[in-house]
C-alpha atoms as a PDB file:
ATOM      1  CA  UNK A   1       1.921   9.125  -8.306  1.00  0.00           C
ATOM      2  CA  UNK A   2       2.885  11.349  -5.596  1.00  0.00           C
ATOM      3  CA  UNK A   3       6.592  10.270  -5.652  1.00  0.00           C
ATOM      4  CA  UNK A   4       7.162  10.813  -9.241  1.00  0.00           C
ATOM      5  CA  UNK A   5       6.363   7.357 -10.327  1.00  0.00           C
ATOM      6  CA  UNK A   6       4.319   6.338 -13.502  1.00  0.00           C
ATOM      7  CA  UNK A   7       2.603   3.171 -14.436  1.00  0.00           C
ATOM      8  CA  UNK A   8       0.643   2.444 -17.267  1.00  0.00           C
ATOM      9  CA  UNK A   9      -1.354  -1.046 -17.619  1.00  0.00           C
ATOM     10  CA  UNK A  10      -3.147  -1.804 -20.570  1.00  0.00           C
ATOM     11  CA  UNK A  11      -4.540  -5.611 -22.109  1.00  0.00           C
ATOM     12  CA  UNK A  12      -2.706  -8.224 -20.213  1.00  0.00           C
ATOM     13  CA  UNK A  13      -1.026  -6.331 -17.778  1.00  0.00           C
ATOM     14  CA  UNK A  14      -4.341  -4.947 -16.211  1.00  0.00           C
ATOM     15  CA  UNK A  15      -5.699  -8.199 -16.415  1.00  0.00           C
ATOM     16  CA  UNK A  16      -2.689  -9.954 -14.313  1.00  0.00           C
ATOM     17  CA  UNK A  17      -2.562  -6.438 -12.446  1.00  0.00           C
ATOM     18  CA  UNK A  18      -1.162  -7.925  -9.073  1.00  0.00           C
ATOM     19  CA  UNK A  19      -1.559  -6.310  -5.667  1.00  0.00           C
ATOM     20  CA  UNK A  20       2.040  -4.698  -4.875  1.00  0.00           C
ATOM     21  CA  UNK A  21       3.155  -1.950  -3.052  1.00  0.00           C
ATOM     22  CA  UNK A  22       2.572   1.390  -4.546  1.00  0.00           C
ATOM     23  CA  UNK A  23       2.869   5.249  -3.976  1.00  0.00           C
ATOM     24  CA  UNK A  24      -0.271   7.666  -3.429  1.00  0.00           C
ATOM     25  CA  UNK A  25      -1.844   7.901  -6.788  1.00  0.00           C
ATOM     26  CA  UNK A  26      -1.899  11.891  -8.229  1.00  0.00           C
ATOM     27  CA  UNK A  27      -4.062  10.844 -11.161  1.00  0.00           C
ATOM     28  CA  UNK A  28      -5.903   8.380 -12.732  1.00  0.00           C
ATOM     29  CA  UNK A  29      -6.801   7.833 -16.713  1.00  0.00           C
ATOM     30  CA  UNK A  30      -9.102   5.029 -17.478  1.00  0.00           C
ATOM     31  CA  UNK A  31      -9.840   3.871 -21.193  1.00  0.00           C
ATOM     32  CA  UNK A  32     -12.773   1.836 -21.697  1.00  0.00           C
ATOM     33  CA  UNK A  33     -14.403   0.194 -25.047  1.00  0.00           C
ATOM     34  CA  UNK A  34     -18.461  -0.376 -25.625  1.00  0.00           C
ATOM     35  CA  UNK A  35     -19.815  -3.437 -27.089  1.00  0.00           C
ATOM     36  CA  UNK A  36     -19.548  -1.088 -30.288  1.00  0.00           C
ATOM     37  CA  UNK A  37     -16.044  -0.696 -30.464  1.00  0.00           C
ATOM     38  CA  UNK A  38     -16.103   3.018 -29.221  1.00  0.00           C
ATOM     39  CA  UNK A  39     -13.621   4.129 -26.591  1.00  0.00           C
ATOM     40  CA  UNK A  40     -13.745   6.662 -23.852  1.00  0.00           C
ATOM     41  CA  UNK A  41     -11.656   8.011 -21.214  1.00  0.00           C
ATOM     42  CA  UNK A  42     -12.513   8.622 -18.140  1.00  0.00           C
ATOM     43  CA  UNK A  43      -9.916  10.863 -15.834  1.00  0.00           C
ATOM     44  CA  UNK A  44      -8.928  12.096 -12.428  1.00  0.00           C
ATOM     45  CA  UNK A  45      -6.696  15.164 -12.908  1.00  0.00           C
ATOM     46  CA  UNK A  46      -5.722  15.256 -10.289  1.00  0.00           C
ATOM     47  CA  UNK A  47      -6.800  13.662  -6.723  1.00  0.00           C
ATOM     48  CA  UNK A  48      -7.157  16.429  -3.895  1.00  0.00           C
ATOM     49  CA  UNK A  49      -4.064  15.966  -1.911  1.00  0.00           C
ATOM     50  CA  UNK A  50      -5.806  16.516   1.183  1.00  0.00           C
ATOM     51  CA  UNK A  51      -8.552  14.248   0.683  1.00  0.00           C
ATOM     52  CA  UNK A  52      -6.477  11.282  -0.561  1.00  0.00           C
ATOM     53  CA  UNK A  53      -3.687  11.360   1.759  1.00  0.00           C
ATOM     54  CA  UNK A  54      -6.245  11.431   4.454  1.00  0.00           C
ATOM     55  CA  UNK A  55      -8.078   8.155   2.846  1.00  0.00           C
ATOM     56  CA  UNK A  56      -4.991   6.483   2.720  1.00  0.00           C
ATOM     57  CA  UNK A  57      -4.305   7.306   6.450  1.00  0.00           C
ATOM     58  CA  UNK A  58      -7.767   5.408   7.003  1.00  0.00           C
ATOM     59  CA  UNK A  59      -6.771   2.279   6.025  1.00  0.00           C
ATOM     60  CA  UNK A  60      -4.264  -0.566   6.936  1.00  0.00           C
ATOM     61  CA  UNK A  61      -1.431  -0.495   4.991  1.00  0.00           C
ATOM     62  CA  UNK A  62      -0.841  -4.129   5.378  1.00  0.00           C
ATOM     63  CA  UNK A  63      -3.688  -4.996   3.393  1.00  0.00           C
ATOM     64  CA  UNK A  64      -4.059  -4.737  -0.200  1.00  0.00           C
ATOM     65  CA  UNK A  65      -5.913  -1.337  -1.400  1.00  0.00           C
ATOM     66  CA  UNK A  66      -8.246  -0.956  -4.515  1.00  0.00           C
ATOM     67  CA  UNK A  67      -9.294   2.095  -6.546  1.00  0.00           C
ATOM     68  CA  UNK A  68     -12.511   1.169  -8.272  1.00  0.00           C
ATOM     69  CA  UNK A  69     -14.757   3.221 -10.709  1.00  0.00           C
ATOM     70  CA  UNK A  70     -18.034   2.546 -10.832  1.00  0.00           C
ATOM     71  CA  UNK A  71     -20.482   3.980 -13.380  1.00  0.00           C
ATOM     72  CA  UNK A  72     -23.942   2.759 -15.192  1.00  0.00           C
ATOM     73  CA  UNK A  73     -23.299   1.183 -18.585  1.00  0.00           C
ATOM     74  CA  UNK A  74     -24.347   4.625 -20.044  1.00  0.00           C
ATOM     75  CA  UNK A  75     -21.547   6.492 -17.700  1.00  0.00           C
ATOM     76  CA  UNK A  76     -23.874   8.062 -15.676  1.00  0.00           C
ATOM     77  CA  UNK A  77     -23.806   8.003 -12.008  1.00  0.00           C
ATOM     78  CA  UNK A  78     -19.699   7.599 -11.793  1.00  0.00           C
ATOM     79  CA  UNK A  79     -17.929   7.425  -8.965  1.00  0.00           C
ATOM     80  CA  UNK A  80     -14.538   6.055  -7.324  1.00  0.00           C
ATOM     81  CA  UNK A  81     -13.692   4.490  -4.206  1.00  0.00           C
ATOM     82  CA  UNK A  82     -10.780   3.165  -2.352  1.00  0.00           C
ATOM     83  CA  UNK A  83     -11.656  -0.357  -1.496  1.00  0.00           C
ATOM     84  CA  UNK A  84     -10.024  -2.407   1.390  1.00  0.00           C
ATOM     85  CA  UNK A  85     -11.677  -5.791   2.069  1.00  0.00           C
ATOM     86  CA  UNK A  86     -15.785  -4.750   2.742  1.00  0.00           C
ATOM     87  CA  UNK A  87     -14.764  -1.110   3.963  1.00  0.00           C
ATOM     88  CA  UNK A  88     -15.144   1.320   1.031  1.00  0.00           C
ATOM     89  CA  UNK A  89     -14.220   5.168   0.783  1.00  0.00           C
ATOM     90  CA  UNK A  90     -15.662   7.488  -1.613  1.00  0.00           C
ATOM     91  CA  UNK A  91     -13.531   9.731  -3.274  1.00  0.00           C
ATOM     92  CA  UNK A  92     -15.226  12.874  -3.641  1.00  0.00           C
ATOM     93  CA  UNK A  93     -13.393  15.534  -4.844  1.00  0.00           C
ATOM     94  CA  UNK A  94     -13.500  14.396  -8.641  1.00  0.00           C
ATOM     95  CA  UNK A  95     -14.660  15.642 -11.456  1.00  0.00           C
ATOM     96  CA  UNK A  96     -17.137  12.616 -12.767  1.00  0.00           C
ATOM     97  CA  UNK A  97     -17.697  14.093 -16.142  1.00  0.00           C
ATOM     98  CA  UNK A  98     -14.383  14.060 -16.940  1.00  0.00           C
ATOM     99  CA  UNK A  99     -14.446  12.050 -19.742  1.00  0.00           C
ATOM    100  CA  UNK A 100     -14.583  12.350 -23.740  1.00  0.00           C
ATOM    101  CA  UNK A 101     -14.411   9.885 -26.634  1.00  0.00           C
ATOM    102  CA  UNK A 102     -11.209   8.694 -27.625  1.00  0.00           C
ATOM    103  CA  UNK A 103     -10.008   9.311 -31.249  1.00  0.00           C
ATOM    104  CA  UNK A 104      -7.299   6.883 -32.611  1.00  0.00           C
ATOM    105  CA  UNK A 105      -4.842   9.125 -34.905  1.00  0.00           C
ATOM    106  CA  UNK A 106      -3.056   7.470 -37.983  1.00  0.00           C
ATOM    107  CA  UNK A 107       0.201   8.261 -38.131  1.00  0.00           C
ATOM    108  CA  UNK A 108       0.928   9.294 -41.985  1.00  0.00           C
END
């Protein structure tokens, strides 16, 4: 986050992910599985400062805020947007191919 702040959510916790107050988001790293058991990460290094401060200054801060990606079950066509209620913004200024297969190491 903008402020310093790190959060990382992963089984359970993204599941019960409750809405709470949070700082400007600087990047994003999502890790997704297939019905095969193969993961990949998908990642926003980093957000344009410009364009997602201005976003945020588009919506009301009162109500809860959602960053969603959105993709085809073969990862084309990805996108994110910053969901309030029915209003959504499209984040633009992202890389959408930034993603690659994620390899498990074993520790020896």
């Amino acid at each position: 986050m903008y402020n310093g702040e790190e959060e990382t959510l992963f089984n359970e916790t993204i599941k019960e992910n409750p809405f709470k107050q949070r700082a400007i988001p600087r990047l994003l790293s999502y890790l997704f599985e297939d019905k095969n058991g193969e993961q990949t990460v998908f990642e926003v290094r980093y957000f344009d400062e410009d364009e997602i401060f201005s976003l945020f200054k588009k919506v009301d801060e009162s109500q809860p805020i959602e960053i969603i990606l959105r993709m085809n079950e073969d990862f084309s066509n990805t996108r994110l947007v910053l969901k309030q209620g029915d209003k959504e913004f499209p984040i633009q200024k992202i890389d959408p191919e930034n993603r690659w297969k994620y390899k498990k190491y074993k520790s020896k």
